[in-house]
C-alpha atoms as a PDB file:
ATOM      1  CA  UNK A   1       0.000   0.000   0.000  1.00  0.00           C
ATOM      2  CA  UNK A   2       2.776   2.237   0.499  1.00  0.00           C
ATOM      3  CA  UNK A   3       4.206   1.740  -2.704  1.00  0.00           C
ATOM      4  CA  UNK A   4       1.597   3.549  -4.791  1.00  0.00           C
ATOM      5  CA  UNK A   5       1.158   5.888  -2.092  1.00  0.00           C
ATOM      6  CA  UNK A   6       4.766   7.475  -1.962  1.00  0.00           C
ATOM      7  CA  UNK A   7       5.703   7.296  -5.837  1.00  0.00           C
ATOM      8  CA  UNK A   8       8.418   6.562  -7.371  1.00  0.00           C
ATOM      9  CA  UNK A   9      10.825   9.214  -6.073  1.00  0.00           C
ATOM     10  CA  UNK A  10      10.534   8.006  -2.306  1.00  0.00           C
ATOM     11  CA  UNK A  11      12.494   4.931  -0.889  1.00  0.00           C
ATOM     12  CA  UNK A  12      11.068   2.554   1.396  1.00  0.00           C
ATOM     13  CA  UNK A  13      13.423   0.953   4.342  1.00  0.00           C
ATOM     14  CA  UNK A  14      11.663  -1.128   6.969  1.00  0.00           C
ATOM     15  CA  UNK A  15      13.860  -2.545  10.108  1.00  0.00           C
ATOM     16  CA  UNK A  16      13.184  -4.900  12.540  1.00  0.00           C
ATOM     17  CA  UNK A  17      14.672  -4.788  15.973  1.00  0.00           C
ATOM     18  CA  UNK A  18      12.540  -7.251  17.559  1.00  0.00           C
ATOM     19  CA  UNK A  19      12.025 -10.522  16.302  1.00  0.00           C
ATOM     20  CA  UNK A  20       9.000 -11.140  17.923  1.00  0.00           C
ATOM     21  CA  UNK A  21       6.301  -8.246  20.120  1.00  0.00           C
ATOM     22  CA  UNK A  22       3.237  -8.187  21.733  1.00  0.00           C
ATOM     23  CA  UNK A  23       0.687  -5.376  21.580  1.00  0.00           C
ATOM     24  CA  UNK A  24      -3.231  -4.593  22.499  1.00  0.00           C
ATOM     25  CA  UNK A  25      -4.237  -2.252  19.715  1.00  0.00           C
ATOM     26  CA  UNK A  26      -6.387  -1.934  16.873  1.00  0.00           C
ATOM     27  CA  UNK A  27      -5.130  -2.887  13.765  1.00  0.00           C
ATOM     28  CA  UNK A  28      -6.853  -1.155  11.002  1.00  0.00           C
ATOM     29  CA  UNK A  29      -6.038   2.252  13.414  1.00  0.00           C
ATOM     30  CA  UNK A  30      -2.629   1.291  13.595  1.00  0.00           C
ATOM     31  CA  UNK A  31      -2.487   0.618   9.706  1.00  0.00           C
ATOM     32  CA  UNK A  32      -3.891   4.330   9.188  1.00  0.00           C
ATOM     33  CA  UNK A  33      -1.621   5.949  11.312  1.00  0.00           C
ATOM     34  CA  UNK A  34       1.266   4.306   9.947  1.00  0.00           C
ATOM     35  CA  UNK A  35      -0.502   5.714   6.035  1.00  0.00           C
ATOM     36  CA  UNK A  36      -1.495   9.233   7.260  1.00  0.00           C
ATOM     37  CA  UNK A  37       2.691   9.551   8.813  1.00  0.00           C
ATOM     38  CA  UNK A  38       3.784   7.881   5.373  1.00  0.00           C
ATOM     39  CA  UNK A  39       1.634  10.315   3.754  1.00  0.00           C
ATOM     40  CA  UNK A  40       2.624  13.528   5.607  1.00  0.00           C
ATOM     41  CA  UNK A  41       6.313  12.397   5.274  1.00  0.00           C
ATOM     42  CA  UNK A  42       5.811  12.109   1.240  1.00  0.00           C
ATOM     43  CA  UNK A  43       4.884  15.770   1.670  1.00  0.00           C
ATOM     44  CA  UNK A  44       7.658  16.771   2.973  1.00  0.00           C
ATOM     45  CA  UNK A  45      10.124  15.326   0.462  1.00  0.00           C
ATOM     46  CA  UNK A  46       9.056  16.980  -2.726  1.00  0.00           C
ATOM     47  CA  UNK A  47      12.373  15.950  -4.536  1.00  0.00           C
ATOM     48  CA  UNK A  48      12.309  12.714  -3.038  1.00  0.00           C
ATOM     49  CA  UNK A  49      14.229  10.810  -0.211  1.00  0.00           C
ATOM     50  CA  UNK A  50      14.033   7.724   1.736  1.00  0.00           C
ATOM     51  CA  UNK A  51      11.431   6.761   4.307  1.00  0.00           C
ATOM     52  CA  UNK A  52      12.355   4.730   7.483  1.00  0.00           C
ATOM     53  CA  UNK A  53       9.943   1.995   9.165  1.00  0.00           C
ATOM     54  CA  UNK A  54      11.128   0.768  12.157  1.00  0.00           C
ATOM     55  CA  UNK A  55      10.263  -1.107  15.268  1.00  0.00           C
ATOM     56  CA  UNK A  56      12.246  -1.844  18.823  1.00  0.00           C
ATOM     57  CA  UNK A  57      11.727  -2.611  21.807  1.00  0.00           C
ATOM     58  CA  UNK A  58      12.295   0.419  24.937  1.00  0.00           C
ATOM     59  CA  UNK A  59      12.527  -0.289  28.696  1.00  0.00           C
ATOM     60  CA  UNK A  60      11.649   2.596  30.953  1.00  0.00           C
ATOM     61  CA  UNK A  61      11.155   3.165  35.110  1.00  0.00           C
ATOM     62  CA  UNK A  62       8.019   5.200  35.820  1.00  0.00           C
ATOM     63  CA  UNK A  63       7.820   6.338  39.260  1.00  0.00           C
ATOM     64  CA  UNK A  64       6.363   3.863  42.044  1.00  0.00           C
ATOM     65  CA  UNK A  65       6.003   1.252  39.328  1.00  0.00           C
ATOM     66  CA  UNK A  66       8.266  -1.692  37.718  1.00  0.00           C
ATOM     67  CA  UNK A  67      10.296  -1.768  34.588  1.00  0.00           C
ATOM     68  CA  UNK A  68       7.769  -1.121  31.788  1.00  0.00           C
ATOM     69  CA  UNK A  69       8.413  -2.671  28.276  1.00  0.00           C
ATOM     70  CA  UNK A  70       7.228  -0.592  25.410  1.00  0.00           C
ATOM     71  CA  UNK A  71       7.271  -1.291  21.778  1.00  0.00           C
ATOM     72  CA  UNK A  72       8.451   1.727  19.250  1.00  0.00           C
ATOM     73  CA  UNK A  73       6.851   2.202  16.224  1.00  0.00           C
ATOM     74  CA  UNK A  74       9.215   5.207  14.503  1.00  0.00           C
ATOM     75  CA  UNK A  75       8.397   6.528  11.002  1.00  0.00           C
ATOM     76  CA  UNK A  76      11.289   8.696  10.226  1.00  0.00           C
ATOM     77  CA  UNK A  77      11.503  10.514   6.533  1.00  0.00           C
ATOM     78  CA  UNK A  78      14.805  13.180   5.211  1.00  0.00           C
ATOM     79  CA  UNK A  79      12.422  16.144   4.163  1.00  0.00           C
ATOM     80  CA  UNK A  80      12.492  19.746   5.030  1.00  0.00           C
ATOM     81  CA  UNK A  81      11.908  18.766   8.722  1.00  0.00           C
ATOM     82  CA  UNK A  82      10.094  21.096  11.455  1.00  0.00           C
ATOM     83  CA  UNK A  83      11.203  24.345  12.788  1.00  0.00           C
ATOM     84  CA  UNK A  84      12.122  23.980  16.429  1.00  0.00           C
ATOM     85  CA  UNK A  85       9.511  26.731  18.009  1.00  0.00           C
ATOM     86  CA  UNK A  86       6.763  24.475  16.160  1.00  0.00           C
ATOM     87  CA  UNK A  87       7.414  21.368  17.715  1.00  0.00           C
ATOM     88  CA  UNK A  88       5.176  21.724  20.618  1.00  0.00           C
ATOM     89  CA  UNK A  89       2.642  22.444  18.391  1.00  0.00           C
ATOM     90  CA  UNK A  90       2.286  19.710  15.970  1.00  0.00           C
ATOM     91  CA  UNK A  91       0.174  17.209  17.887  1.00  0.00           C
ATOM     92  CA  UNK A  92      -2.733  19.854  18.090  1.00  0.00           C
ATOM     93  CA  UNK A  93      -5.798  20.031  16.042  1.00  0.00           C
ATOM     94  CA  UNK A  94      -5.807  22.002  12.733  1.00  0.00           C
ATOM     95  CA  UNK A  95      -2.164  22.844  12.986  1.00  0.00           C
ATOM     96  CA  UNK A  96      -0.405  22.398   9.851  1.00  0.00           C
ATOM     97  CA  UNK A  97       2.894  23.385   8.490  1.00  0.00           C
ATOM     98  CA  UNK A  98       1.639  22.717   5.342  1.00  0.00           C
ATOM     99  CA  UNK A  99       0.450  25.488   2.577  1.00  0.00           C
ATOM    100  CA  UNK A 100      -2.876  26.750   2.864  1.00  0.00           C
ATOM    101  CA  UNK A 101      -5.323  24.499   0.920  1.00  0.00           C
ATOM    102  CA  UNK A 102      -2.905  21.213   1.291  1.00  0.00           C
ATOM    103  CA  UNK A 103      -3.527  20.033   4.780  1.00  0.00           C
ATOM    104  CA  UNK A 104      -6.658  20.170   7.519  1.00  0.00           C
ATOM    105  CA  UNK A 105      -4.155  19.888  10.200  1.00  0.00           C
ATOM    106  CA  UNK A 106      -5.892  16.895  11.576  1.00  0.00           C
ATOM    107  CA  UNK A 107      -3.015  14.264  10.665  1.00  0.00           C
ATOM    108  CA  UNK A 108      -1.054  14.369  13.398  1.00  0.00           C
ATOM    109  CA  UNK A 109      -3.849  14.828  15.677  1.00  0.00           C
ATOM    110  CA  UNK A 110      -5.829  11.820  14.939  1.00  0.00           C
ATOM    111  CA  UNK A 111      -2.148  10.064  14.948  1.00  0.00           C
ATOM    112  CA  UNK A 112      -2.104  11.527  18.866  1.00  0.00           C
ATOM    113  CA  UNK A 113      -5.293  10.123  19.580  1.00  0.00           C
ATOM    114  CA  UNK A 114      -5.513   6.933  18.758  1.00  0.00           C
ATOM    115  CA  UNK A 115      -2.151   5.975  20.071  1.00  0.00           C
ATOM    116  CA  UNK A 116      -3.105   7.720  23.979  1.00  0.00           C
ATOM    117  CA  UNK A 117      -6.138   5.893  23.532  1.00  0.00           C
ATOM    118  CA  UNK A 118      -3.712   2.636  22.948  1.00  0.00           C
ATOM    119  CA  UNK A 119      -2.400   3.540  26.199  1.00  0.00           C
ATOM    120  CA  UNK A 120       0.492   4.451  24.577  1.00  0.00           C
ATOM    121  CA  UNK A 121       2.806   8.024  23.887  1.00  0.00           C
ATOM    122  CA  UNK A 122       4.286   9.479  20.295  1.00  0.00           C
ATOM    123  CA  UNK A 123       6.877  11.983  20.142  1.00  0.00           C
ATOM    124  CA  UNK A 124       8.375  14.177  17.434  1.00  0.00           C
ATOM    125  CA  UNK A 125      12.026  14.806  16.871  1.00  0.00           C
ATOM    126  CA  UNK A 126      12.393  17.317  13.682  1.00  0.00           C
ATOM    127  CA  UNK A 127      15.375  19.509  12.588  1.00  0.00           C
ATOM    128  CA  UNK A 128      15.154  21.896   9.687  1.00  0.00           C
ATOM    129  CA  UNK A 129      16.977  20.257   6.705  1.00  0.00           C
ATOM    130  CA  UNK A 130      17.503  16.911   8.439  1.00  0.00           C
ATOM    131  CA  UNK A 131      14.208  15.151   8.248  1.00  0.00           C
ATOM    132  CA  UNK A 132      11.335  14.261  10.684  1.00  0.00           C
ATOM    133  CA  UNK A 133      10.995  11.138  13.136  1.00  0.00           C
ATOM    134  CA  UNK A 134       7.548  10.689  14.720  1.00  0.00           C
ATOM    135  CA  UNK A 135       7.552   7.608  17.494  1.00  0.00           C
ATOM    136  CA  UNK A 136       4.826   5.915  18.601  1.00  0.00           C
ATOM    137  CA  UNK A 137       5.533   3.844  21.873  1.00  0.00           C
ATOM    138  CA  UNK A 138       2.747   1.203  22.926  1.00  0.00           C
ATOM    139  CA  UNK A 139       3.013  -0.842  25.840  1.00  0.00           C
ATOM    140  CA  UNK A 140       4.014  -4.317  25.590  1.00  0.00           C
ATOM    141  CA  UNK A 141       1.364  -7.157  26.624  1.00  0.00           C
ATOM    142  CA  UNK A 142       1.736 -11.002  27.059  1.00  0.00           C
ATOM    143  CA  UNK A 143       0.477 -13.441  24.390  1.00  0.00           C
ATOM    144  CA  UNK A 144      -2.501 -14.327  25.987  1.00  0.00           C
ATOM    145  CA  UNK A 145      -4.086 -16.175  22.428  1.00  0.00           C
ATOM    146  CA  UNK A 146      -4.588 -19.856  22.591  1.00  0.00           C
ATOM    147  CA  UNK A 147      -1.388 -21.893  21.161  1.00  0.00           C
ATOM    148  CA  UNK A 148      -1.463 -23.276  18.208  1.00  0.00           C
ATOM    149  CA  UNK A 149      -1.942 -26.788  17.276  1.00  0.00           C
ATOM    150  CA  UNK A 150       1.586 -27.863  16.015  1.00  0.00           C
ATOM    151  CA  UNK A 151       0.746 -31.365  14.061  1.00  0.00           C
ATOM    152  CA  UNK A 152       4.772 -31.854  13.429  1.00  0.00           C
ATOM    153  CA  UNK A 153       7.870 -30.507  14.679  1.00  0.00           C
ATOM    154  CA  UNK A 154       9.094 -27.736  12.628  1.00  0.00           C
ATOM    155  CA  UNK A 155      13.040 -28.125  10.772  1.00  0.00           C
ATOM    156  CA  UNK A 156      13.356 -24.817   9.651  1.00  0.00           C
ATOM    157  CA  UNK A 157      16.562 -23.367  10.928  1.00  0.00           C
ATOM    158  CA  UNK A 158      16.646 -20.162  13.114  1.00  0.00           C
ATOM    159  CA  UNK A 159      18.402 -16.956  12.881  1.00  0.00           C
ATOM    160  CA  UNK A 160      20.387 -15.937  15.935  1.00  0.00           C
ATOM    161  CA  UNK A 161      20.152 -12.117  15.501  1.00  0.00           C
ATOM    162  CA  UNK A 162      22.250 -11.843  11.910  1.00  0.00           C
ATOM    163  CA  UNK A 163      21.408  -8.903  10.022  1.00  0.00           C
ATOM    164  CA  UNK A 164      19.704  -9.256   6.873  1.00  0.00           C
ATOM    165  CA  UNK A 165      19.483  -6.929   3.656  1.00  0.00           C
ATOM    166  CA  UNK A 166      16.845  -7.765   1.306  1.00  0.00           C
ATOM    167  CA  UNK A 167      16.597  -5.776  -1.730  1.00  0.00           C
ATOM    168  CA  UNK A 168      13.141  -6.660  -3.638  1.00  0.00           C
ATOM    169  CA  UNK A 169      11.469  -4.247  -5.627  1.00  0.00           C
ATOM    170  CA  UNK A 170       7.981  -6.437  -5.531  1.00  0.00           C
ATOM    171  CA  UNK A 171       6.325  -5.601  -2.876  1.00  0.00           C
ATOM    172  CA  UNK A 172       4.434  -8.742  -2.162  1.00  0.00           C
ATOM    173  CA  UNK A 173       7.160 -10.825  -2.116  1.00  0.00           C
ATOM    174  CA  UNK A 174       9.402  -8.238  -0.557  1.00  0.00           C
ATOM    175  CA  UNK A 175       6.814  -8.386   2.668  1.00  0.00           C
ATOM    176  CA  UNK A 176       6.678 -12.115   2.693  1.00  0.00           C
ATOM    177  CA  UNK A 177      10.704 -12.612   3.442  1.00  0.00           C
ATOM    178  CA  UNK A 178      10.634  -9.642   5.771  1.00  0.00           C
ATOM    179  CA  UNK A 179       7.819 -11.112   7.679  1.00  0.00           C
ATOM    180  CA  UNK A 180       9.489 -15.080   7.656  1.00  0.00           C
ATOM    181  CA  UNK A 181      12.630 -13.704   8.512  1.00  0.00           C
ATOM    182  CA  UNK A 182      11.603 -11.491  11.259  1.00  0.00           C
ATOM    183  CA  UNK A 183       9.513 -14.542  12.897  1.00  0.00           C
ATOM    184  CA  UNK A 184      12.723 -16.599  12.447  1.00  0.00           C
ATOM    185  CA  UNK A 185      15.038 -14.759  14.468  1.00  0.00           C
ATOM    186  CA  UNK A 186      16.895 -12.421  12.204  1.00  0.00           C
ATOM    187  CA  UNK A 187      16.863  -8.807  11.647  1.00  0.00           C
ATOM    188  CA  UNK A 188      15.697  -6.962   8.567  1.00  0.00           C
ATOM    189  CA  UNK A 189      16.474  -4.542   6.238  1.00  0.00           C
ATOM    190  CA  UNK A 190      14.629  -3.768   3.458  1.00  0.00           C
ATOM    191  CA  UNK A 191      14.954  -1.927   0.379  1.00  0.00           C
ATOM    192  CA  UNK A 192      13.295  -1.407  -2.857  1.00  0.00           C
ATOM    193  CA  UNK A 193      16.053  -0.571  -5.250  1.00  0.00           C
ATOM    194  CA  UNK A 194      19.856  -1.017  -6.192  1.00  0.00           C
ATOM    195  CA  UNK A 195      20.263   3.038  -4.928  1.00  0.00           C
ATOM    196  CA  UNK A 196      18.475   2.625  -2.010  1.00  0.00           C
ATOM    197  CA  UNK A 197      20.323  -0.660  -0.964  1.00  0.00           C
ATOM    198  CA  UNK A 198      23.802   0.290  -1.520  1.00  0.00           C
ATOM    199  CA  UNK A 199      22.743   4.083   0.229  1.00  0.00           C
ATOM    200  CA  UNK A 200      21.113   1.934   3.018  1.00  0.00           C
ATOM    201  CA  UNK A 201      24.490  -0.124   3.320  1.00  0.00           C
ATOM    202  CA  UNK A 202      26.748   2.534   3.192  1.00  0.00           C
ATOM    203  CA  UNK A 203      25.164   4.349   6.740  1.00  0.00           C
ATOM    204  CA  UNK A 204      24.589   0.929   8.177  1.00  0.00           C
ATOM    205  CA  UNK A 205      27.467   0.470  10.652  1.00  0.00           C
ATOM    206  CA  UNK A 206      26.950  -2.853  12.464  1.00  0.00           C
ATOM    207  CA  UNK A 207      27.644  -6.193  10.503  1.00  0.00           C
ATOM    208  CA  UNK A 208      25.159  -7.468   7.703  1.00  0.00           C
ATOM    209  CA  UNK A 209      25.963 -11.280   7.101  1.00  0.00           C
ATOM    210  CA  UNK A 210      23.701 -11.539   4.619  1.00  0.00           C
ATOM    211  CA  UNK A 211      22.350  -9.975   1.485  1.00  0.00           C
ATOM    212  CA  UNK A 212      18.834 -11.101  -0.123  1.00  0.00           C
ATOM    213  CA  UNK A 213      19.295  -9.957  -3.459  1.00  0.00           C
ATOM    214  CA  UNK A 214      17.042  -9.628  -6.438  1.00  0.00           C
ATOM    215  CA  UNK A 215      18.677 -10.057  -9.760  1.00  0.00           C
ATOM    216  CA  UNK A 216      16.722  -7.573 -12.298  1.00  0.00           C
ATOM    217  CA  UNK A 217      16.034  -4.437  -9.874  1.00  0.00           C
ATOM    218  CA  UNK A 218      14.591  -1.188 -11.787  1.00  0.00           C
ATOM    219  CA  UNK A 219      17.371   0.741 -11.412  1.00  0.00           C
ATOM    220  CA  UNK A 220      20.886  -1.042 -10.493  1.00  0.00           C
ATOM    221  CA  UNK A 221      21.022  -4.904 -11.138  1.00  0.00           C
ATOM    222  CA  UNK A 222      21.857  -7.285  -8.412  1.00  0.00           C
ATOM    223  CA  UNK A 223      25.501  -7.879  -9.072  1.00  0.00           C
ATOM    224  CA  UNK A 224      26.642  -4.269  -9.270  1.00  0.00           C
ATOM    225  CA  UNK A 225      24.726  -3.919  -5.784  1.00  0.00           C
ATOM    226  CA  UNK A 226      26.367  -6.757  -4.155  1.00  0.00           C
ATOM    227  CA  UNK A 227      29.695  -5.420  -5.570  1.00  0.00           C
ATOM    228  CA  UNK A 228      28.808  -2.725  -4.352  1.00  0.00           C
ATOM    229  CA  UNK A 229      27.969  -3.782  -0.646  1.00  0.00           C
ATOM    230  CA  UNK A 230      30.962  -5.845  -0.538  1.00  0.00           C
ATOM    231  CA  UNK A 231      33.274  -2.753  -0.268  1.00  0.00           C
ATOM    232  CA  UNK A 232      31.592  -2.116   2.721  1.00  0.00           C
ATOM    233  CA  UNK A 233      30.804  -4.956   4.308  1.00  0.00           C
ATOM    234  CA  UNK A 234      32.992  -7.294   2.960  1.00  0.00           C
ATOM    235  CA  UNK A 235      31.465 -10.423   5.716  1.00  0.00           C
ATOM    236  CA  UNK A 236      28.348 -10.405   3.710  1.00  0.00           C
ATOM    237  CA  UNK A 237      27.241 -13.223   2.199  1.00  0.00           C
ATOM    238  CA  UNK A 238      25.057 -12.799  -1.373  1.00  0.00           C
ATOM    239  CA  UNK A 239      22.298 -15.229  -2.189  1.00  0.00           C
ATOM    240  CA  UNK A 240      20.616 -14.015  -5.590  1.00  0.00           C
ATOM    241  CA  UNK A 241      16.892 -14.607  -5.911  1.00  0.00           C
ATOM    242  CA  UNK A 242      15.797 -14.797  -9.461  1.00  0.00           C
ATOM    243  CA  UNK A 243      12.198 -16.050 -11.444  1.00  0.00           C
ATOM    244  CA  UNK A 244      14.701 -17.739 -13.498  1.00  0.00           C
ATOM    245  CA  UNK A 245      16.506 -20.640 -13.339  1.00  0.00           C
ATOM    246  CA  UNK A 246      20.803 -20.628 -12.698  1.00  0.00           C
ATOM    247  CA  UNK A 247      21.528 -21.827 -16.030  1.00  0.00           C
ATOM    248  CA  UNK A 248      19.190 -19.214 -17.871  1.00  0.00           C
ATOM    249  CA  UNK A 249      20.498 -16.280 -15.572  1.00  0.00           C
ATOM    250  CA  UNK A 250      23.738 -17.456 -16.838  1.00  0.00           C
ATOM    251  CA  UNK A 251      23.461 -18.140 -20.510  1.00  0.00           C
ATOM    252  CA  UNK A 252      21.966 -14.199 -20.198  1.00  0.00           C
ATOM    253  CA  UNK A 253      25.319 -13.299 -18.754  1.00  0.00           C
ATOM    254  CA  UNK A 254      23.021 -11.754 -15.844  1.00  0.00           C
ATOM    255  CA  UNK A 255      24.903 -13.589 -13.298  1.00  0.00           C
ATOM    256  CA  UNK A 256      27.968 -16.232 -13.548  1.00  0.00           C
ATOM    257  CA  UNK A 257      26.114 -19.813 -13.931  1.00  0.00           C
ATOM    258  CA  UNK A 258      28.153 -20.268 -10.346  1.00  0.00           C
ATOM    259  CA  UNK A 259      26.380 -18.131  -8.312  1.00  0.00           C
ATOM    260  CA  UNK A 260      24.440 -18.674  -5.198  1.00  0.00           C
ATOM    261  CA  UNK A 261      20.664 -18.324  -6.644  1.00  0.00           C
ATOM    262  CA  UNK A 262      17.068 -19.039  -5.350  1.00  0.00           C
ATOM    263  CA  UNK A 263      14.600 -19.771  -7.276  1.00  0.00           C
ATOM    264  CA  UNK A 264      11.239 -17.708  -7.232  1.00  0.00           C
ATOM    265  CA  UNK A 265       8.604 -18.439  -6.025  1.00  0.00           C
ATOM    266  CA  UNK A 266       9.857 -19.746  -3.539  1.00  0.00           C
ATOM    267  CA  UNK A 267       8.418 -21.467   0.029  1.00  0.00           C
ATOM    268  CA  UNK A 268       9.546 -19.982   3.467  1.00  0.00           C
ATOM    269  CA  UNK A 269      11.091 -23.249   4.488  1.00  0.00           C
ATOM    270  CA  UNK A 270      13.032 -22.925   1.332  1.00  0.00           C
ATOM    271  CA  UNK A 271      14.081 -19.528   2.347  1.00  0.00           C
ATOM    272  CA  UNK A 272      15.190 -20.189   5.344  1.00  0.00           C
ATOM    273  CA  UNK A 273      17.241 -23.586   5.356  1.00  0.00           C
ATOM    274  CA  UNK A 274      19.051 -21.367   1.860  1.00  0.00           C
ATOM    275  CA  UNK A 275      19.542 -18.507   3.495  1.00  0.00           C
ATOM    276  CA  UNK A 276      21.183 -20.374   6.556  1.00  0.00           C
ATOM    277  CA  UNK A 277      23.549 -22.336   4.426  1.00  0.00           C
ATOM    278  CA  UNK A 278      24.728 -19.149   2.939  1.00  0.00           C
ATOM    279  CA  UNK A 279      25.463 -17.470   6.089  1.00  0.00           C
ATOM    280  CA  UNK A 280      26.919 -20.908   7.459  1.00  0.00           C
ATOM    281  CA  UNK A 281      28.988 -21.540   4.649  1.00  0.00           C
ATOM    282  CA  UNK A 282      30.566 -17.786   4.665  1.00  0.00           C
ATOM    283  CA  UNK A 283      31.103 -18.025   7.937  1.00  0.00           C
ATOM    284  CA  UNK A 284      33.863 -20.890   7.728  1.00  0.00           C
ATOM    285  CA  UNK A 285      35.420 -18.886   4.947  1.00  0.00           C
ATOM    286  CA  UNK A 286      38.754 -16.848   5.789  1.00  0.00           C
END
């Protein structure tokens, strides 16, 4: 949905920081908040930029009460940002910083709403040329739904934390590994394009031991992307994801027949034992 909603000119990154949370909301209000602060963040890169999804997980002492565990929710973009002396005034109804005619001013209002009714808090940090961050925090509740029935004991291997790029320009299929991976135990990055992905690994300081990389990307193709990241993070491992087969990709000259390739469509048990080889296997190299 965000896809169509942002255009072409605005790059999506989503990152995980929990594998797994817990919280008592309403989804369809969640998904519109998360729309409206996509929305107001498009507006405020009218040349284009790069917006950031992600979610972690805060512990903070309140007074007279225990360690709470909250759940942040931050949509981040790199527009024209908010003037300091505004801040405090964001959050209230029919304020906009938007031209007259463009906005109602009730965006960031209804966003405040709905997440004190949550029980929860959102905050605003803004500088003028640097971009806007807007995060929600909701508190984090035990998984009180009835388990599962689990017929047969799962195989699929785990992740244990690793850092994940995938670069996918479909969205549906870009959504299904973020979700599988996520669930499994590993920690994703996402991006929708060659630019975005090697921008996205060039400010990404911690280790990334694998990259999830589509082939044919609109802009960049795979290979000159995981060149590319390789310069920079050089522990990486590359597994290629492809609708064709090796030997096609390589007859094309797309790829070296060699390579490390998965085959789309493909299952998330498929996904997972591959993409735990790869990792495995560049782990024992020098």
């Amino acid at each position: 949905m965000l896809m169509p909603l942002l255009g072409e000119d605005v790059a999506v990154v989503l990152e995980s920081r929990v594998s797994k949370a817990m919280v008592r909301v309403d989804a369809s209000g969640l998904e519109r908040v998360i729309l409206n602060l996509a929305a107001n963040a498009r507006d405020s890169m009218l040349e284009g930029g790069t917006l950031t999804i992600s979610t972690d997980r805060r512990l903070m002492d309140e007074p007279d009460q225990p360690t709470a565990s909250w759940i942040s929710i931050s949509v981040a973009d790199t527009g024209v940002g908010i003037p300091a002396e505004l801040h405090s005034q964001v959050f209230d109804p029919f304020f906009t910083t938007k031209a007259i005619g463009s906005g109602t001013g009730l965006g960031l209002a209804m966003v405040k709403g709905f997440v004190v009714q949550s029980d929860g808090n959102v905050t605003l940090r803004s500088e003028l040329g640097r971009g806007t961050t807007i995060e929600i925090l909701l508190p984090e509740v035990a998984d009180t739904r009835e388990p599962q029935v689990v017929t047969s004991p799962g195989q699929n291997p785990a992740g244990r934390g690793e850092t994940i790029l995938v670069v996918e320009d479909e969205s549906a299929v870009a959504a299904v590994g973020f979700q599988v991976l996520s669930r499994s135990g590993y920690r994703v990055l996402l991006a929708d394009s060659g630019q975005s992905a090697i921008a996205l690994l060039r400010a990404h300081t911690g280790p990334i031991a694998l990259l999830l990389l589509d082939v044919i990307l609109p802009d960049v193709r795979g290979p000159v992307v995981a060149e590319a990241a390789l310069t920079v993070h050089p522990e990486s491992a590359v597994l290629f994801a492809s609708g064709y087969s090796t030997e096609i990709i390589g007859r094309s000259g797309e790829l070296p027949a060699d390579v490390d390739l998965i085959q789309k469509p493909y299952s998330p048990e498929q996904l997972l034992v591959r993409i735990r080889e790869a990792i495995d296997r560049g782990a024992r190299q020098p």
